[in-house]
Protein backbone atom coordinates (compact mmCIF):
# COMPACT_ATOMS: atom_id res chain seq x y z
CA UNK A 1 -29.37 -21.54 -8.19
CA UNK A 2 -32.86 -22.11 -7.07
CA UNK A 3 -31.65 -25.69 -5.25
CA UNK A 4 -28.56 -23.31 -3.58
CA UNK A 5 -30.97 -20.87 -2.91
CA UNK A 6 -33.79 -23.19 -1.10
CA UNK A 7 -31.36 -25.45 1.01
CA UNK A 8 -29.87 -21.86 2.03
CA UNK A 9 -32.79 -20.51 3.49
CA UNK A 10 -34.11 -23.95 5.15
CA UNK A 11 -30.92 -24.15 6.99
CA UNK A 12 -30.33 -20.85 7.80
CA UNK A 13 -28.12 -21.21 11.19
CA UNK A 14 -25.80 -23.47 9.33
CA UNK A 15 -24.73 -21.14 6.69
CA UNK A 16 -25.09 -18.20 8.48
CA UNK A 17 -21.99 -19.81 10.46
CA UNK A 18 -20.19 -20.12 7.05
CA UNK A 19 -20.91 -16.84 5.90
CA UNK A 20 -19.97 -15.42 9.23
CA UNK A 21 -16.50 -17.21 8.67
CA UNK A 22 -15.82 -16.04 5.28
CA UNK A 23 -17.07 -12.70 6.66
CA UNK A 24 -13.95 -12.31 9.19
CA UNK A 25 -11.88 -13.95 6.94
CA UNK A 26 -12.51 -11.44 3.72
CA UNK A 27 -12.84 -8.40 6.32
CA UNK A 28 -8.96 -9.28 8.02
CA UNK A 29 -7.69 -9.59 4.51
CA UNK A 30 -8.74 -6.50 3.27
CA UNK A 31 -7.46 -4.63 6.40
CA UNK A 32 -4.36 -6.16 6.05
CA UNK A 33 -4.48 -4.95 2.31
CA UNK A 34 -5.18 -1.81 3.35
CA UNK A 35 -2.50 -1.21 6.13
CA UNK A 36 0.21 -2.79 3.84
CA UNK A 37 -0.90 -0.28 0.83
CA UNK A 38 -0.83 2.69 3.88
CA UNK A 39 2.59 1.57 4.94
CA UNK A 40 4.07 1.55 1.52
CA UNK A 41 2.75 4.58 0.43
CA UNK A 42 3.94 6.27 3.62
CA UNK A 43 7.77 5.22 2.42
CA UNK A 44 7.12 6.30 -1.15
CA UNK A 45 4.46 9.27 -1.16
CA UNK A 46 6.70 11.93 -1.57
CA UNK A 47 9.09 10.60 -3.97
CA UNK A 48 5.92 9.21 -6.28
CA UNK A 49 4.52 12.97 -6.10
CA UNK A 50 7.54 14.19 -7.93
CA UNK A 51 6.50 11.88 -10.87
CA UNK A 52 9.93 10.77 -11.62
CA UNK A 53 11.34 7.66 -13.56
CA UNK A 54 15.06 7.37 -12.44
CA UNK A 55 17.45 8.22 -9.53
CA UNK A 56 21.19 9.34 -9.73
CA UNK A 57 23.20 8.29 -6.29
CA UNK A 58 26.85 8.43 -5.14
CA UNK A 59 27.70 4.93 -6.38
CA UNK A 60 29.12 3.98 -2.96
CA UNK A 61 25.88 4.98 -1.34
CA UNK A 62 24.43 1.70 -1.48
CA UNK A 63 20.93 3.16 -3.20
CA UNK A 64 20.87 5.26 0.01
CA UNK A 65 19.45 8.87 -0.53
CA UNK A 66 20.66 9.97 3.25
CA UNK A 67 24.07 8.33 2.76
CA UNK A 68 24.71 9.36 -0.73
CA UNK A 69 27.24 12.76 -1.40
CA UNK A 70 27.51 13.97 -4.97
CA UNK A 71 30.24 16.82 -4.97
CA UNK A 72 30.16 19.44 -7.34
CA UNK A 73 33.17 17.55 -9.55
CA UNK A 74 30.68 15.21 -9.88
CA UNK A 75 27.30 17.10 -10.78
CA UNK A 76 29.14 18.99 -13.53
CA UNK A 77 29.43 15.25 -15.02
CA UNK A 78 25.36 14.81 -15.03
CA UNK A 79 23.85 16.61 -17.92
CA UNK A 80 21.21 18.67 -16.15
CA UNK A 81 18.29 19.76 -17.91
CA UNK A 82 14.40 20.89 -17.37
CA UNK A 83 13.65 17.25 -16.35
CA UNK A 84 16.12 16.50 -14.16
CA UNK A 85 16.08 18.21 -10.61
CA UNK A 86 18.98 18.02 -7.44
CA UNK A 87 17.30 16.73 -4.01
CA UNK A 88 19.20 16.60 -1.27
CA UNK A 89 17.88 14.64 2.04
CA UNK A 90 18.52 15.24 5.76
CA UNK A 91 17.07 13.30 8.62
CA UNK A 92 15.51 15.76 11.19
CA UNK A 93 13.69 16.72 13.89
CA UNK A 94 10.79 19.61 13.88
CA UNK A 95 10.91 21.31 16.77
CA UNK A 96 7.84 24.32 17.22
CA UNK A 97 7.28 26.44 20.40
CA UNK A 98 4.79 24.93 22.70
CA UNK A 99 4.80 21.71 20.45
CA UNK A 100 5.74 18.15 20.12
CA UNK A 101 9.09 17.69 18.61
CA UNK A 102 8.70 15.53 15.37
CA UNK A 103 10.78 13.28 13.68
CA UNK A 104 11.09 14.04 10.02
CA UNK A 105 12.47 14.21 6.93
CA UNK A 106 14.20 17.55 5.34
CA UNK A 107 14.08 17.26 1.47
CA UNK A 108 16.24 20.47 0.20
CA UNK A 109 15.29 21.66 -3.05
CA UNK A 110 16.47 24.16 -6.08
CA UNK A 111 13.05 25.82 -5.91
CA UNK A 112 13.51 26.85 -10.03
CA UNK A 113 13.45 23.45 -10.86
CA UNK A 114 10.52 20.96 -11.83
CA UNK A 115 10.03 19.59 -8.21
CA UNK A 116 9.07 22.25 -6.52
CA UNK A 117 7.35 23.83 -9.72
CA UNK A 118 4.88 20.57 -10.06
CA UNK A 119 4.27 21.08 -6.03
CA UNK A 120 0.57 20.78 -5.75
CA UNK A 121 0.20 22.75 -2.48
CA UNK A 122 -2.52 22.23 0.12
CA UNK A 123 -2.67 25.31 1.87
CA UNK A 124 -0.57 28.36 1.62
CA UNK A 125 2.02 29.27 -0.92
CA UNK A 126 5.09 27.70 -2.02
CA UNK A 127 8.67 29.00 -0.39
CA UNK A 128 10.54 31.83 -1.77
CA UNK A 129 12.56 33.01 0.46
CA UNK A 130 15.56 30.30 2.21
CA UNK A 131 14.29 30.43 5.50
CA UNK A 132 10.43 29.35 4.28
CA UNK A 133 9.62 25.79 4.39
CA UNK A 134 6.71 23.68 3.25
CA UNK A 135 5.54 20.78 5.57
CA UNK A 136 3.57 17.59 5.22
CA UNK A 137 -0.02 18.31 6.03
CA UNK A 138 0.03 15.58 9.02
CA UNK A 139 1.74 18.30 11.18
CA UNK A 140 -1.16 20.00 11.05
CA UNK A 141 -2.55 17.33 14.01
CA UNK A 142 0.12 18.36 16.22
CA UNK A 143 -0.45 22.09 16.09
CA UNK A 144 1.66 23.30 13.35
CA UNK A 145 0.16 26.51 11.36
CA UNK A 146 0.96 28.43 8.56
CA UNK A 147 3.47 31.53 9.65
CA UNK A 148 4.92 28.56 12.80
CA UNK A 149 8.12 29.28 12.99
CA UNK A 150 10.17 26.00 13.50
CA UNK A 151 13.74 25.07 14.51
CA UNK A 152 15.29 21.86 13.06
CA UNK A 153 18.16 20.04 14.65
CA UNK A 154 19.63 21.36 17.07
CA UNK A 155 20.26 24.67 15.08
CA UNK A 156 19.69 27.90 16.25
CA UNK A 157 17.97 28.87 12.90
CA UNK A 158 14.21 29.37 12.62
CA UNK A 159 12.26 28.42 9.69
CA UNK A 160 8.88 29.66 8.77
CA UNK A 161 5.66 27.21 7.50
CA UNK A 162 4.72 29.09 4.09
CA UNK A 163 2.44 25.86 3.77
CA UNK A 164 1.72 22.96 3.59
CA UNK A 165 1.43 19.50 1.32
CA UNK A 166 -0.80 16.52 1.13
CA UNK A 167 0.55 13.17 1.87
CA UNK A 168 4.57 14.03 1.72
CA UNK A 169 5.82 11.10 3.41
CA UNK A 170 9.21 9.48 3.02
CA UNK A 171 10.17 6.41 4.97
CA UNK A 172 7.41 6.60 6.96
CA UNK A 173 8.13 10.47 8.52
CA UNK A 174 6.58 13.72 7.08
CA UNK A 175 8.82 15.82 4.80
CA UNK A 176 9.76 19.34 5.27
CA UNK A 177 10.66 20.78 1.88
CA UNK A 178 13.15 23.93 1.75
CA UNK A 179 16.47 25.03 -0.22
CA UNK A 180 19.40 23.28 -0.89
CA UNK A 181 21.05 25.95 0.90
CA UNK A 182 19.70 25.18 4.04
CA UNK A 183 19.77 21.35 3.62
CA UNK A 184 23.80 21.87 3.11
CA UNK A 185 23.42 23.57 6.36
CA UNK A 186 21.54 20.82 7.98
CA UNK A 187 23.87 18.35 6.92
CA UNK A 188 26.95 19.84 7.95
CA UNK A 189 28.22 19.17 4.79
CA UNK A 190 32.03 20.59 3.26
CA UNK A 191 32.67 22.84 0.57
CA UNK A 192 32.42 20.48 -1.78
CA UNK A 193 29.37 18.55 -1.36
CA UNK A 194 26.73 19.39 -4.24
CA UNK A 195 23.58 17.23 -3.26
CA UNK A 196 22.78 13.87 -2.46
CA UNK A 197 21.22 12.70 -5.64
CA UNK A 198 19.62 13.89 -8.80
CA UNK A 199 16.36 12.83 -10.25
CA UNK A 200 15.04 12.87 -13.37
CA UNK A 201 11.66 12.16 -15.33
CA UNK A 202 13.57 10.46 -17.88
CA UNK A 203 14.55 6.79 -17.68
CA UNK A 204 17.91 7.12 -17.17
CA UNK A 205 20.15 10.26 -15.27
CA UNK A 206 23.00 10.88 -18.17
CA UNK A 207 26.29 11.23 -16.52
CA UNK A 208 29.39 9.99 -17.64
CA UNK A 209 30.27 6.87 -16.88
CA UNK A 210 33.81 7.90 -15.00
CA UNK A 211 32.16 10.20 -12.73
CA UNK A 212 31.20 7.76 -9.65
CA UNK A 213 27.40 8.14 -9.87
CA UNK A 214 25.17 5.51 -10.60
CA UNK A 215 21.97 5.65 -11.80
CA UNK A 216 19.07 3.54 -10.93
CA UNK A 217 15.26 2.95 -11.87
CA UNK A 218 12.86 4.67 -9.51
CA UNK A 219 11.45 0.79 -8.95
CA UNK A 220 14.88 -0.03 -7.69
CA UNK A 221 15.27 2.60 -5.46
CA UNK A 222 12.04 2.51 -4.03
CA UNK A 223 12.80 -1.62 -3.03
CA UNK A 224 16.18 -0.05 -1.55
CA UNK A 225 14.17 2.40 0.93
CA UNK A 226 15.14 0.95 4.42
CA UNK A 227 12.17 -1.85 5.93
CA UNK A 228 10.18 -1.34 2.30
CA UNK A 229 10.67 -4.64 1.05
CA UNK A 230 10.91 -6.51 4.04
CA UNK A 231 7.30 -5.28 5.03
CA UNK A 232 5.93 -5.59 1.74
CA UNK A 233 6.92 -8.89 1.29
CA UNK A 234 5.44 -9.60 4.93
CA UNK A 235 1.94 -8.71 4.52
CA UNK A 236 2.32 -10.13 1.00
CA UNK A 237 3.01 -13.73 2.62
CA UNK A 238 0.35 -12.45 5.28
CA UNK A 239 -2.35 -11.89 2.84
CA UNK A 240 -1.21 -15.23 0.45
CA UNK A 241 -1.59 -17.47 3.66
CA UNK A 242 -5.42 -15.94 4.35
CA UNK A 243 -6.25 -16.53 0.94
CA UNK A 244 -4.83 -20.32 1.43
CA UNK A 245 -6.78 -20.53 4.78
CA UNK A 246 -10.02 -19.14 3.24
CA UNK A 247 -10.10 -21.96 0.19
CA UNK A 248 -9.32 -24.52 3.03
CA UNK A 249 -12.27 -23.52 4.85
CA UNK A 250 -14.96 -22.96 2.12
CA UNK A 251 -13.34 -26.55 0.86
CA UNK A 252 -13.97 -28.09 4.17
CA UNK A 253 -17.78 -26.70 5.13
CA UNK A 254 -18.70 -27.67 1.64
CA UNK A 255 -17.44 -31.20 1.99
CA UNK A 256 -19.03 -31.28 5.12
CA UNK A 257 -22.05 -29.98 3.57
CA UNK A 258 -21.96 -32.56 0.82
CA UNK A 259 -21.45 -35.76 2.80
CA UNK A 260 -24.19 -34.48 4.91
CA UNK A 261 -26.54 -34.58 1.99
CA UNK A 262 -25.49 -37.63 0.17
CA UNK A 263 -28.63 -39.48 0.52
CA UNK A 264 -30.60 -35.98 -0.56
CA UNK A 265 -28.47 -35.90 -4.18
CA UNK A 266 -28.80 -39.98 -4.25
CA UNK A 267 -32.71 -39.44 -3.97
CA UNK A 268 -32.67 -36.58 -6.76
CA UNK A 269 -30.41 -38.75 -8.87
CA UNK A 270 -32.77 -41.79 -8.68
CA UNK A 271 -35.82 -39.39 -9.77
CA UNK A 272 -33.76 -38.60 -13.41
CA UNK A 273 -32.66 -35.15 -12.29
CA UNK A 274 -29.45 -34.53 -13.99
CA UNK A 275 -26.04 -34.17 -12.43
CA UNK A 276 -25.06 -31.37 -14.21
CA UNK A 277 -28.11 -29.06 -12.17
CA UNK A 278 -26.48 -30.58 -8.81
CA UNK A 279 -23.03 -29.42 -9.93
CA UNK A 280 -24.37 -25.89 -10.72
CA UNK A 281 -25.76 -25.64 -7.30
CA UNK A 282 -22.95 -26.65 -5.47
CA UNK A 283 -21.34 -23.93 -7.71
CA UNK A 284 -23.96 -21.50 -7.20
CA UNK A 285 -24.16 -22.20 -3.42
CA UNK A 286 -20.25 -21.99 -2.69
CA UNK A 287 -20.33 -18.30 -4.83
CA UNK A 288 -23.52 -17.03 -2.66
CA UNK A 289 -21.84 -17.58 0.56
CA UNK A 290 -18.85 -16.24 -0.83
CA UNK A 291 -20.33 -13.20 -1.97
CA UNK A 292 -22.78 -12.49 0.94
CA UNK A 293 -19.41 -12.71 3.05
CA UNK A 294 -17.79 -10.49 1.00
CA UNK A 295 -20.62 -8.15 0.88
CA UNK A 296 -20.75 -8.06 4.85
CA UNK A 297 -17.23 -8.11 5.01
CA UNK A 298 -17.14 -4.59 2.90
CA UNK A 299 -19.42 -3.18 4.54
CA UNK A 300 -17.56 -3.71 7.86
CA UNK A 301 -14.14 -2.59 6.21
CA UNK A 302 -16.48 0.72 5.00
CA UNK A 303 -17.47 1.81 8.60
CA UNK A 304 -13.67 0.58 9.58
CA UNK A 305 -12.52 3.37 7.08
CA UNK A 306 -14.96 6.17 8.79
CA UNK A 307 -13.43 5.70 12.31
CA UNK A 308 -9.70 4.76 11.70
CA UNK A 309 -7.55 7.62 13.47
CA UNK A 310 -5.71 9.40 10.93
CA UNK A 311 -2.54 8.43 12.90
CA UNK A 312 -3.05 4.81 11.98
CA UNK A 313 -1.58 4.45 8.38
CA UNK A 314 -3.91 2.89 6.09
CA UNK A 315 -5.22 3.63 2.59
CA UNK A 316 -8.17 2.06 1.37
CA UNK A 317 -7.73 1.51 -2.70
CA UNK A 318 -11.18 0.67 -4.42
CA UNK A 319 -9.39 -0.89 -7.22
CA UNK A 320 -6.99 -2.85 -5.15
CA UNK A 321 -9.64 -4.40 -2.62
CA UNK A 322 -11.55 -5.52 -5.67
CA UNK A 323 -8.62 -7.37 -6.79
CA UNK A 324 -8.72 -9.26 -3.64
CA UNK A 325 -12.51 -9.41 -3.32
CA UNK A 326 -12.07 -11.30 -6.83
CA UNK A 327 -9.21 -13.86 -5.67
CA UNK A 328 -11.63 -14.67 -2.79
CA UNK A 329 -14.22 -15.58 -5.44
CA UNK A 330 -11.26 -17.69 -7.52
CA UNK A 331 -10.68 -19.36 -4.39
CA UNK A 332 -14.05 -20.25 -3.37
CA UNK A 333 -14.56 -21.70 -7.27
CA UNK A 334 -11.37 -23.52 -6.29
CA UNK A 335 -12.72 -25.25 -3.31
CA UNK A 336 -16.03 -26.42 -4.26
CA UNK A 337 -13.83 -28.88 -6.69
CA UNK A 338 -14.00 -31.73 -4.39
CA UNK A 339 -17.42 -31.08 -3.29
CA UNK A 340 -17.91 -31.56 -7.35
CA UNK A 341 -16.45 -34.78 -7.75
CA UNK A 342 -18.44 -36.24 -4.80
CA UNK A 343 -21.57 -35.17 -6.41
CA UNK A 344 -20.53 -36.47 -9.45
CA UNK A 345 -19.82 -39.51 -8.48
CA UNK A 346 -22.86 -40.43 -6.41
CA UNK A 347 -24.45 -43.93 -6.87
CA UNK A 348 -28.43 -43.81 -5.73
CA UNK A 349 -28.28 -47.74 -5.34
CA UNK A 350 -25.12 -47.81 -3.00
CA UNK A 351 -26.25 -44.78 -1.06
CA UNK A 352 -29.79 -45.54 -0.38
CA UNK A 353 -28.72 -49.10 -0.41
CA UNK A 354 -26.27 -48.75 2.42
């Protein structure tokens, strides 16, 4: 450490151009962490609030919520119970006097059930009446206000905002949660049609297995949500190939580093001085500049955090960003291996020799 630590500060410039490189490095990753983790949660958010465990669809749906129709034939096949719940889901479009028309996502609910009993509500109260609504609290940036009153569709009915709730997003649009009544309304839907699926906080939605409905795993479901996997697996391959491209470049400035000062370790190798305390500060070197970037690079994502616009969807998980912080640290440990063997394998008389 002390070796690291002295060669450091002599040569100040020098590393502070590494540092500065594993500082833009670490501070795009964890940006890119961050939006990904926004993104997702903006598909997902709503249906995670519910704190459910499986999914009952039409089984010709294809693990669509929108495109799924369970008609009352088939409901009376699902055994229904205090955990389970019906949700039925209409695209939409808010439309409030004086106000930007928003594209959204009507979730219609039996308002006795555990759903909208759990509902942790921002502001205001929870609906009673068919006509009240509860909105996602991101309406509130276009104007929206308790006692609004709102059309949806095209309809000529009006809707009041009772209030409003935290972070209900589902595929990336805020949710408007009323009855089931009006959601059968919304979707034009026959005589027939019951709901489009029913949840449950069990593993598994009992129905019987002749009644058409399958039921699914909220994990599976969730990777069915239109774009979700597709972008998840993008910034996953995003964030792999940074990681790749940050051991690549710690690997390189350190072998740079180390051929530079092969006559320095050749001099401290002909005065006795072990190899092992060179290998420990090649270690100890490649961590410090790893760490000092990841400090600054923090930092930076910190004040990033302060001044995003809450239109830009990113969520910044502690836990998460640690995660990657520590990969960084793996890969760093990972690249000073050839710098290691060079060391290791330094001969005073051939070096000095030459």
């Amino acid at each position: 450490m002390f070796l690291a630590l002295k060669e450091m500060k002599y040569e100040k410039l020098r590393y502070a151009l590494i540092i500065a490189m594993i500082v833009l490095v670490s501070y795009l990753i964890f940006i890119l962490t961050s939006l990904a983790q926004g993104l997702a949660r903006q598909n997902t958010d709503a249906i995670k609030s519910w704190n459910i465990q499986s999914v009952a669809l039409n089984s010709d749906a294809n693990t669509s919520m929108t495109q799924s129709v369970i008609t009352r034939k088939q409901l009376a096949n699902i055994k229904l119970n205090k955990k389970t719940a019906v949700v039925t889901q209409v695209p939409i479009v808010v439309r409030g006097t004086n106000k930007s028309k928003e594209s959204a996502q009507f979730i219609g609910l039996n308002y006795t059930q555990f759903i909208m009993k759990n509902m942790k509500i921002l502001n205001g109260k929870k609906p009673i009446k068919s006509n009240e609504v509860l909105v996602d609290s991101s309406l509130k940036q276009d104007g929206y206000q308790i006692g609004d009153k709102i059309k949806l569709n095209s309809g000529g009915n009006s809707f009041v905002i009772s209030g409003f709730v935290k972070d209900a997003k589902l595929n990336i649009a805020p949710v408007v949660y009323g009855s089931i009544n009006a959601a059968k309304v919304l979707k034009n839907a026959g005589p027939t049609f019951a709901t489009s699926a029913v949840v449950s906080q069990k593993k598994e939605v009992k129905h019987l297995k002749n009644s058409d409905v399958t039921s699914y795993s909220l994990k599976r479901f969730i990777t069915k949500l239109p774009g979700y996997s597709a972008q998840t697996t993008t910034f996953t391959f995003m964030i792999g190939f940074l990681m790749v491209i940050s051991l690549v470049v710690v690997a390189v400035f350190l072998y740079i580093l180390t051929m530079q000062k092969l006559e320095n370790y050749a001099v401290l190798r002909a005065q006795g001085v072990p190899v092992g305390i060179l290998v420990r500060a090649t270690i100890s070197q490649s961590i410090l500049i790893v760490i000092s970037g990841l400090l600054i690079g923090t930092g930076l994502t910190g004040l990033t955090a302060q001044f995003i616009p809450a239109t830009v969807p990113m969520y910044f998980s502690i836990p998460l960003l640690g995660t990657v912080a520590l990969g960084l640290i793996i890969v760093a440990l990972l690249g000073v291996i050839v710098p290691i063997k060079i060391v290791t394998q330094v001969d005073p008389v051939t070096v000095i020799g030459g």
